[in-house]
PDB file of N, CA and C in Angstrom:
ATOM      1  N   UNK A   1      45.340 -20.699 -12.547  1.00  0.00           N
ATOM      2  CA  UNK A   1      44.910 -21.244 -11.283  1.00  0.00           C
ATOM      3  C   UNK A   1      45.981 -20.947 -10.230  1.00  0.00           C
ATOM      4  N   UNK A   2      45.492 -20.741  -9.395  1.00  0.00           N
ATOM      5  CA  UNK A   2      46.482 -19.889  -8.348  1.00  0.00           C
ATOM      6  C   UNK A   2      46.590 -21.354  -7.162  1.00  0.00           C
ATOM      7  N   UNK A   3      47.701 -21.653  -6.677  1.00  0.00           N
ATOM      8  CA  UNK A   3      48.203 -22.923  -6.063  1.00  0.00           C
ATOM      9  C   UNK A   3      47.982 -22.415  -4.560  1.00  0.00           C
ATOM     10  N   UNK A   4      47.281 -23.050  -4.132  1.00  0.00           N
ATOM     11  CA  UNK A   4      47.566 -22.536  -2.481  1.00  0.00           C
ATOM     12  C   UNK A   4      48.494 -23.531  -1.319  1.00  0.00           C
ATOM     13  N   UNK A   5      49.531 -23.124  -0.377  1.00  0.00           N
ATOM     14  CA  UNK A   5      50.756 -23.805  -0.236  1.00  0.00           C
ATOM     15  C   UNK A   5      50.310 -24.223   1.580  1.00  0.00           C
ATOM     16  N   UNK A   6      50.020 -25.350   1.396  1.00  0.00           N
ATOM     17  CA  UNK A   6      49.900 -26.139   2.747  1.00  0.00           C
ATOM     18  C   UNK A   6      50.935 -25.495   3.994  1.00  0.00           C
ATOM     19  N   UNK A   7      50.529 -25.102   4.555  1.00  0.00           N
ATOM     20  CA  UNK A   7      51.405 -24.187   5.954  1.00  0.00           C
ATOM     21  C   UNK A   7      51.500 -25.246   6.916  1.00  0.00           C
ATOM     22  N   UNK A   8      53.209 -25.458   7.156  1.00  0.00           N
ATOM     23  CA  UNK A   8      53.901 -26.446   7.650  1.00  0.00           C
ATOM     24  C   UNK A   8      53.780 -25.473   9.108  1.00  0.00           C
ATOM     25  N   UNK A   9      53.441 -25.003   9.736  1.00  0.00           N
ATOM     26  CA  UNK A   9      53.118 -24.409  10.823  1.00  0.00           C
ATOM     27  C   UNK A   9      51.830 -25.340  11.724  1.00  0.00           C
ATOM     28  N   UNK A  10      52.057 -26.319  11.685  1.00  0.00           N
ATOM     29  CA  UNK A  10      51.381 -27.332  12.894  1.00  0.00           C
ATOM     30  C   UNK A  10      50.908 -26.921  13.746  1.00  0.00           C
ATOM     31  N   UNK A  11      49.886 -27.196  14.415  1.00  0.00           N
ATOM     32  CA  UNK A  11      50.181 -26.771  16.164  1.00  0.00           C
ATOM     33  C   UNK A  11      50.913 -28.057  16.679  1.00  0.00           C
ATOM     34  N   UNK A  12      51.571 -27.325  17.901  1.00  0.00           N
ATOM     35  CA  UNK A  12      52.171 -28.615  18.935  1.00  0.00           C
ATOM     36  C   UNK A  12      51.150 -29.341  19.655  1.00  0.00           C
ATOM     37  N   UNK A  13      50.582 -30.605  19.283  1.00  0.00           N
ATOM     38  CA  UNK A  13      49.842 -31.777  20.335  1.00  0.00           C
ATOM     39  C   UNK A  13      50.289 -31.473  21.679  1.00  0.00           C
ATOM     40  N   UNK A  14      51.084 -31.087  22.111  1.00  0.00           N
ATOM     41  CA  UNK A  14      51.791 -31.271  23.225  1.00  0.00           C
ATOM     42  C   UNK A  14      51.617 -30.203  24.146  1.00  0.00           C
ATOM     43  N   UNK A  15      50.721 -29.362  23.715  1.00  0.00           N
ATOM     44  CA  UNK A  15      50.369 -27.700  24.335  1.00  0.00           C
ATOM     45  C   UNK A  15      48.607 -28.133  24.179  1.00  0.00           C
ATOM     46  N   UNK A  16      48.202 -28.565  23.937  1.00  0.00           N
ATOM     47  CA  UNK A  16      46.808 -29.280  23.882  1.00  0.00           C
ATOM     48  C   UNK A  16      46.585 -30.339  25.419  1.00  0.00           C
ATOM     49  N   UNK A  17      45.833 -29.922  26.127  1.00  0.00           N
ATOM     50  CA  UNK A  17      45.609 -31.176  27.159  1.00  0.00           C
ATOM     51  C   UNK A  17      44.386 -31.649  27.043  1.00  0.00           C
ATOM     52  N   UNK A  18      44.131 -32.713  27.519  1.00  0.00           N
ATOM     53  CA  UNK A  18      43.502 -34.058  27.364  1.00  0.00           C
ATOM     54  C   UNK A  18      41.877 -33.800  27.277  1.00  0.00           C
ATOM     55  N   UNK A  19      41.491 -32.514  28.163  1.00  0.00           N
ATOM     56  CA  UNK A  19      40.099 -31.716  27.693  1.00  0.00           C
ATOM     57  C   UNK A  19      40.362 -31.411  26.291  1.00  0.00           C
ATOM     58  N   UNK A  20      40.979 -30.797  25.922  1.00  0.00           N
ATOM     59  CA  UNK A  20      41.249 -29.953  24.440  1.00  0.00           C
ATOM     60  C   UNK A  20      41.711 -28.434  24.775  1.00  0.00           C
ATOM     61  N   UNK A  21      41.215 -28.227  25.667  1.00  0.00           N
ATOM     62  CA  UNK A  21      41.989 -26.808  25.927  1.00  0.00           C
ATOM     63  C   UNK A  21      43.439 -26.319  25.406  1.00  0.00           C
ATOM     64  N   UNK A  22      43.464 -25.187  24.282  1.00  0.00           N
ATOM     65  CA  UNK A  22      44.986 -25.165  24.396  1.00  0.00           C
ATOM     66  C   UNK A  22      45.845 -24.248  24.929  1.00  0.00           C
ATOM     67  N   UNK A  23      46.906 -24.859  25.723  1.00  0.00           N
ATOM     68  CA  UNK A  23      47.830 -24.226  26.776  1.00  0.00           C
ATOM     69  C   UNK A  23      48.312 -23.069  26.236  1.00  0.00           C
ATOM     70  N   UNK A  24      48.196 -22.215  24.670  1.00  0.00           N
ATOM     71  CA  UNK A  24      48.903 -21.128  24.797  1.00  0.00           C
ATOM     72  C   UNK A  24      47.755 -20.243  24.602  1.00  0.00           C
ATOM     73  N   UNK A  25      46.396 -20.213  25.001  1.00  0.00           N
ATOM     74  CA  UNK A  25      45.271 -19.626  25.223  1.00  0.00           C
ATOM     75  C   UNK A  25      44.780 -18.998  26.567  1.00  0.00           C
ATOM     76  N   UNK A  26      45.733 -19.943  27.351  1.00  0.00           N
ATOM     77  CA  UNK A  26      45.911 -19.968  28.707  1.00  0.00           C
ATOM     78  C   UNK A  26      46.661 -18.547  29.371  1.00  0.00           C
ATOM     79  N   UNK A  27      45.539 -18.085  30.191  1.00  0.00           N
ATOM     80  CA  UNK A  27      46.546 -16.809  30.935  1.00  0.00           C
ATOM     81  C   UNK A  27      47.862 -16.781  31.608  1.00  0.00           C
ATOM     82  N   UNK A  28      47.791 -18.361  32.165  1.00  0.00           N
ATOM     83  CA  UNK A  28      48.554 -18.434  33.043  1.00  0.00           C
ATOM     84  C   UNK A  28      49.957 -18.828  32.377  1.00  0.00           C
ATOM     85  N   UNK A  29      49.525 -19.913  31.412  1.00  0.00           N
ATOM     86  CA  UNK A  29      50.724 -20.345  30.018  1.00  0.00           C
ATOM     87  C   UNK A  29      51.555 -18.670  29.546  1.00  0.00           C
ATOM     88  N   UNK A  30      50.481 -17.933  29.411  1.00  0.00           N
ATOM     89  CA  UNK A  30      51.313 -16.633  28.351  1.00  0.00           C
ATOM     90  C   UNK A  30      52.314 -15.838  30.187  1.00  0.00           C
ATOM     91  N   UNK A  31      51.213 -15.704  31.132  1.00  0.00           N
ATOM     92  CA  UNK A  31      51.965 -15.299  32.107  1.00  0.00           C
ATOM     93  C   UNK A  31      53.089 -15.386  31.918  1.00  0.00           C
ATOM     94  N   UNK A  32      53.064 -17.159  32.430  1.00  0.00           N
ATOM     95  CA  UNK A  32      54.952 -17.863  32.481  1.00  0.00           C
ATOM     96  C   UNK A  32      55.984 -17.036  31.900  1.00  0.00           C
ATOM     97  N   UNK A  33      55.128 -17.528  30.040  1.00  0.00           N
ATOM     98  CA  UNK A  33      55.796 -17.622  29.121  1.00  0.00           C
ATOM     99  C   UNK A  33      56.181 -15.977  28.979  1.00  0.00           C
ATOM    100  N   UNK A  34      55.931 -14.997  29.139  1.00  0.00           N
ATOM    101  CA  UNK A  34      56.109 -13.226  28.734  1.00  0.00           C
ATOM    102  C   UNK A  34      55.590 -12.383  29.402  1.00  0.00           C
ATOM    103  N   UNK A  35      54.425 -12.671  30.654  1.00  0.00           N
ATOM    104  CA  UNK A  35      54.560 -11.874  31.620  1.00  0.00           C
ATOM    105  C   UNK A  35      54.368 -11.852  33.116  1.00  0.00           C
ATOM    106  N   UNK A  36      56.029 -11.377  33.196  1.00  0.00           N
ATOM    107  CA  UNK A  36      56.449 -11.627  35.151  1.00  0.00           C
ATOM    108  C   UNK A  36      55.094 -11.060  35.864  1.00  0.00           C
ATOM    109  N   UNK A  37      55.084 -10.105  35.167  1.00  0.00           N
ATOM    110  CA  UNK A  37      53.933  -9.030  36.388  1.00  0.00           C
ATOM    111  C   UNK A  37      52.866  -9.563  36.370  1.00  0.00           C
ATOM    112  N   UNK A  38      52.310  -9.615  35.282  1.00  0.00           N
ATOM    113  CA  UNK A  38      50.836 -10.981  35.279  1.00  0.00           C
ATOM    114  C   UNK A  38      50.880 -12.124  36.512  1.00  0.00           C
ATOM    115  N   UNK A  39      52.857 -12.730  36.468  1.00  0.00           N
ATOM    116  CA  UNK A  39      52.239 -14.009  37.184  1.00  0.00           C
ATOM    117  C   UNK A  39      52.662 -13.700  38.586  1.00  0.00           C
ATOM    118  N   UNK A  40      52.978 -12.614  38.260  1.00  0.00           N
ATOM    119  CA  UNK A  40      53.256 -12.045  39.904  1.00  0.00           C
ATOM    120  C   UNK A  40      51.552 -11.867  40.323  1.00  0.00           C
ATOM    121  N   UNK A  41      50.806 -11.215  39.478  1.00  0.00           N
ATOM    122  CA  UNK A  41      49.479 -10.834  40.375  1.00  0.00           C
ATOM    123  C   UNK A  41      48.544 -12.333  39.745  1.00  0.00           C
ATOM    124  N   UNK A  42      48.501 -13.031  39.078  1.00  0.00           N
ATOM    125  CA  UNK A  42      47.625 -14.285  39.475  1.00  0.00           C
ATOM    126  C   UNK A  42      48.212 -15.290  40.815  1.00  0.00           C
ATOM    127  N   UNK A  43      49.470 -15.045  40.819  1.00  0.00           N
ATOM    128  CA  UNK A  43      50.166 -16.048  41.843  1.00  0.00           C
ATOM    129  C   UNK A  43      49.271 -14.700  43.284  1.00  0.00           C
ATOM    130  N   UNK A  44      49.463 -13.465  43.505  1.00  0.00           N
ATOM    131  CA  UNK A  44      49.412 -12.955  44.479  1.00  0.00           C
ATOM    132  C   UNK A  44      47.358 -13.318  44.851  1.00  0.00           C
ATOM    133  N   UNK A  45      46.623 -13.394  43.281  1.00  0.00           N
ATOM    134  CA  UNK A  45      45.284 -13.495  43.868  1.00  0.00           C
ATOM    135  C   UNK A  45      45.092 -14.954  43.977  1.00  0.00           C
ATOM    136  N   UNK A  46      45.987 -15.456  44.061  1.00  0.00           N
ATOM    137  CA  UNK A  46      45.136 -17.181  44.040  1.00  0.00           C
ATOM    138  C   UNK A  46      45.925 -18.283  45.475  1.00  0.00           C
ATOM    139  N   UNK A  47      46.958 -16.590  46.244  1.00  0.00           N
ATOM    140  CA  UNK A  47      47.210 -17.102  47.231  1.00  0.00           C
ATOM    141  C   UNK A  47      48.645 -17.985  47.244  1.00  0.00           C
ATOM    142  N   UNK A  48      49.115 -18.063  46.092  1.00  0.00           N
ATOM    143  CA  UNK A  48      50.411 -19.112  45.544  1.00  0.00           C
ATOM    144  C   UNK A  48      51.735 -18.239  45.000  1.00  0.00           C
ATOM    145  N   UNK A  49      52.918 -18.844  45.297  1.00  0.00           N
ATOM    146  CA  UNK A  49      53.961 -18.020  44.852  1.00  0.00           C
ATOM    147  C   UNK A  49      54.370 -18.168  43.931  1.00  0.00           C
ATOM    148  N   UNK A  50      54.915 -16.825  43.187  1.00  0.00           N
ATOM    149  CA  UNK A  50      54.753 -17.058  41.508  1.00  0.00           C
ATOM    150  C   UNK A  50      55.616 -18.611  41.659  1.00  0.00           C
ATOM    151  N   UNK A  51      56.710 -19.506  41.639  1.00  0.00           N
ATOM    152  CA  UNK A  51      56.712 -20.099  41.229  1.00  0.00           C
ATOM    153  C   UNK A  51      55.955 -21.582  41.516  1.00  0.00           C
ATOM    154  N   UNK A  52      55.024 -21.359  42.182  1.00  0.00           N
ATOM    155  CA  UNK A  52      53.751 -22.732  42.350  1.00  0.00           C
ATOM    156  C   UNK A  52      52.955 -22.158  41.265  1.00  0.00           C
ATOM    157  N   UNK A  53      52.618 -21.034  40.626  1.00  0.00           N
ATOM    158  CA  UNK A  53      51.585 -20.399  39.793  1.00  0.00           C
ATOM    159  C   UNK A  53      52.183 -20.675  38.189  1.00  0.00           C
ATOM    160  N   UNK A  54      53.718 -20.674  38.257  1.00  0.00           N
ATOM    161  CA  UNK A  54      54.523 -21.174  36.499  1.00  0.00           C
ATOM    162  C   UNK A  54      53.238 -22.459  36.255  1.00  0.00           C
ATOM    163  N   UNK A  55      53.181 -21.952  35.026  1.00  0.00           N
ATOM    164  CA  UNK A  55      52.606 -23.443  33.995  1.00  0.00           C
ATOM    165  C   UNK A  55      53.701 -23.323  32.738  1.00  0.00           C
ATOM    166  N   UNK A  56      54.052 -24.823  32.320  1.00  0.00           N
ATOM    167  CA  UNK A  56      54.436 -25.038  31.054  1.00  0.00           C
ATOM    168  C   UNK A  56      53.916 -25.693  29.995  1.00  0.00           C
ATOM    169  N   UNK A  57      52.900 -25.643  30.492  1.00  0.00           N
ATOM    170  CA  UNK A  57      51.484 -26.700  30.160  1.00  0.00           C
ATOM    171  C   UNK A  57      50.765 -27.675  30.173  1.00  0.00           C
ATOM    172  N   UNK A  58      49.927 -28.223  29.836  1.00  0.00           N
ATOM    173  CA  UNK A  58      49.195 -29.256  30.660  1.00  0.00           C
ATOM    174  C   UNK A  58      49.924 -30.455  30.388  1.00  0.00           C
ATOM    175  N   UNK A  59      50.906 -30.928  29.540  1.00  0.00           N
ATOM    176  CA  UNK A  59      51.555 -31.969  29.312  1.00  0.00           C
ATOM    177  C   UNK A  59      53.365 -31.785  29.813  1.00  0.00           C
ATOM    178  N   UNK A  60      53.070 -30.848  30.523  1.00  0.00           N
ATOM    179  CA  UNK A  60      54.732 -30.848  31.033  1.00  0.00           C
ATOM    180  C   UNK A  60      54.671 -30.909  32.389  1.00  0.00           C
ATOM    181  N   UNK A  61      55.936 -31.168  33.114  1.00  0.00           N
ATOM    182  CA  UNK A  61      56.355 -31.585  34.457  1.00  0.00           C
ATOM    183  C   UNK A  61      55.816 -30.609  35.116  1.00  0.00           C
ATOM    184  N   UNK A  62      55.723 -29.125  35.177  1.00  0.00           N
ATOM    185  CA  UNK A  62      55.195 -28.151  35.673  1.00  0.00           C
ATOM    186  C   UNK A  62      54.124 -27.646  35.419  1.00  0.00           C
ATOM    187  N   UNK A  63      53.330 -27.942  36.064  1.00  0.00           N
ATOM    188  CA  UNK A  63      51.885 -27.296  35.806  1.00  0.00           C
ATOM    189  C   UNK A  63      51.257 -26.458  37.189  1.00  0.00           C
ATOM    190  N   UNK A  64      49.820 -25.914  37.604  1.00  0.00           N
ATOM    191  CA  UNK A  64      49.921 -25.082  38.230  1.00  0.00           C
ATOM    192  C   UNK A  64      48.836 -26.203  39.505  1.00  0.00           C
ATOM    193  N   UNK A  65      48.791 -26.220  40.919  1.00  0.00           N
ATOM    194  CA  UNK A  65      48.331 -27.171  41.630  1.00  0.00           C
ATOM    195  C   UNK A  65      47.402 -27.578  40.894  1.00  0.00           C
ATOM    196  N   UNK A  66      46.250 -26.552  40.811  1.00  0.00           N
ATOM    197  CA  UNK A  66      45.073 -26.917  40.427  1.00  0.00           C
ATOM    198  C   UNK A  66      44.698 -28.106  38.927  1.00  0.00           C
ATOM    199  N   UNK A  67      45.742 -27.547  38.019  1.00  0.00           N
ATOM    200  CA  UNK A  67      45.428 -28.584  37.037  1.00  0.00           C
ATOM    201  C   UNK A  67      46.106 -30.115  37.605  1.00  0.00           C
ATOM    202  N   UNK A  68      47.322 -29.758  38.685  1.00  0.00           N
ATOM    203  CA  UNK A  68      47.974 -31.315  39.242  1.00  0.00           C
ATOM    204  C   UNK A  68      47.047 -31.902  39.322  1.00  0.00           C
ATOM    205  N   UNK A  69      45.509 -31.626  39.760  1.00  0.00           N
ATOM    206  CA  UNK A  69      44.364 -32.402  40.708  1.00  0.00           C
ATOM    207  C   UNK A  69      43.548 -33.025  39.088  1.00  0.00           C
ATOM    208  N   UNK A  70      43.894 -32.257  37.836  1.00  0.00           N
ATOM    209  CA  UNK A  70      42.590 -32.728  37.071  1.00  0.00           C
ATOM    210  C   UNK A  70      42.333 -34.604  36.784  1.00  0.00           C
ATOM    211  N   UNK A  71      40.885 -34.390  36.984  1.00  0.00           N
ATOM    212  CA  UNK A  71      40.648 -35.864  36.607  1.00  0.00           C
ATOM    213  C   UNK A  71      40.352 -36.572  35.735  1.00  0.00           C
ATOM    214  N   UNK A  72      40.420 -35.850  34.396  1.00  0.00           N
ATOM    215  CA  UNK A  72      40.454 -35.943  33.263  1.00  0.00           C
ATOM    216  C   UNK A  72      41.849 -36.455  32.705  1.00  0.00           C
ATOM    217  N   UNK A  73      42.793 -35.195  33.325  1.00  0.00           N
ATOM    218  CA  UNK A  73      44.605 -36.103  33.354  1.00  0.00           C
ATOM    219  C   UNK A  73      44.829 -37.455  33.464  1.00  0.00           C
ATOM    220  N   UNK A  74      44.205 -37.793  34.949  1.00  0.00           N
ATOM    221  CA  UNK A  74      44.367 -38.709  35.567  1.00  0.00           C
ATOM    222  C   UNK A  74      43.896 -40.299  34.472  1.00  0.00           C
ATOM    223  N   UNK A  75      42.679 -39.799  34.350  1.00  0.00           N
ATOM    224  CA  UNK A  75      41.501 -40.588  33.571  1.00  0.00           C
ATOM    225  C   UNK A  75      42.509 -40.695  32.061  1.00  0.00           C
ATOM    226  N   UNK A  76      42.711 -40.188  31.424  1.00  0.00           N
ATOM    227  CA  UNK A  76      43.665 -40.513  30.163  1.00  0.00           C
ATOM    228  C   UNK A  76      45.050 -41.292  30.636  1.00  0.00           C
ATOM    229  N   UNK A  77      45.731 -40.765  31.413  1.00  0.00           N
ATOM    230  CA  UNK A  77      46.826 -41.422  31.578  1.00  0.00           C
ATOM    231  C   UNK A  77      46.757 -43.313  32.169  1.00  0.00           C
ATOM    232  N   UNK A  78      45.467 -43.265  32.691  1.00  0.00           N
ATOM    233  CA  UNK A  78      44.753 -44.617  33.018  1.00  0.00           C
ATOM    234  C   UNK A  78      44.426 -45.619  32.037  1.00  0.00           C
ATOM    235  N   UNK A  79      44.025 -44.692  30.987  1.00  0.00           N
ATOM    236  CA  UNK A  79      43.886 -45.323  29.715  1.00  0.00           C
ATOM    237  C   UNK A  79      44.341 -45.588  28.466  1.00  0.00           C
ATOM    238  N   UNK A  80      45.416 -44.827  29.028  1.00  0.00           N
ATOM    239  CA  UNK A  80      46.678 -44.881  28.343  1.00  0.00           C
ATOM    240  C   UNK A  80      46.129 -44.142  26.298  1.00  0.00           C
ATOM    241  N   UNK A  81      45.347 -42.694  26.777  1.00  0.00           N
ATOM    242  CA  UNK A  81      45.038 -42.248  25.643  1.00  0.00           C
ATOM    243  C   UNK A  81      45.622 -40.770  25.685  1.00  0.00           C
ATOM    244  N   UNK A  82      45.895 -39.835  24.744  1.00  0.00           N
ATOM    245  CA  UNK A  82      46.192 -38.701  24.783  1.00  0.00           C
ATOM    246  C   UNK A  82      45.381 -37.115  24.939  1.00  0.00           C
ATOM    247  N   UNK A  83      43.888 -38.043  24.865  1.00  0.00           N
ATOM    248  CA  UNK A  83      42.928 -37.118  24.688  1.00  0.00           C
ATOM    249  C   UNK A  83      41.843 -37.717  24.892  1.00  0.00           C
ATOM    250  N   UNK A  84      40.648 -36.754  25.922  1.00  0.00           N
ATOM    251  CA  UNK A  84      39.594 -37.580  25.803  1.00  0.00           C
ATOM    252  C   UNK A  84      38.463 -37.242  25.153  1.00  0.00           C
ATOM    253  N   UNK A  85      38.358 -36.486  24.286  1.00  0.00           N
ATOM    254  CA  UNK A  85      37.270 -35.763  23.274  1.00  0.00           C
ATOM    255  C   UNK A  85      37.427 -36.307  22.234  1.00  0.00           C
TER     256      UNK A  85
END
């Protein structure tokens, strides 16, 4: 019988936001995270300078305006839950 070995490779909760979406799926997350030129041209089409366009993900201090506004964020942190799905 061949043992198969539980993979301690988690995901991080913490790259997950409160929709379920996860932040390293995110164009704008990998931008940040490995490519300048990417967030040079989403920051240049969305009108924002690359550094208003950095995300570190939906649960960190830096995120990009648009998710600042979500009301789903808002709505969990109200309820003091981590997720609303």
């Amino acid at each position: 019988m061949i043992k198969v070995k539980k993979s301690l490779n988690k995901p991080d909760k913490r790259l997950a936001a409160v929709c379920g979406l996860f932040c390293p799926a995110c164009t704008i997350f990998i931008a940040t995270k490995e490519d300048p030129q990417r967030l040079k041209k989403l920051a240049e089409l969305s009108n924002l300078s690359v550094e208003d366009m950095k995300c570190y993900g939906c649960r960190s201090e830096k995120r990009i305006p648009y998710c600042e506004k979500c009301k789903m964020a808002k709505c969990a942190a109200e309820k003091k839950h981590r997720f609303l799905w």
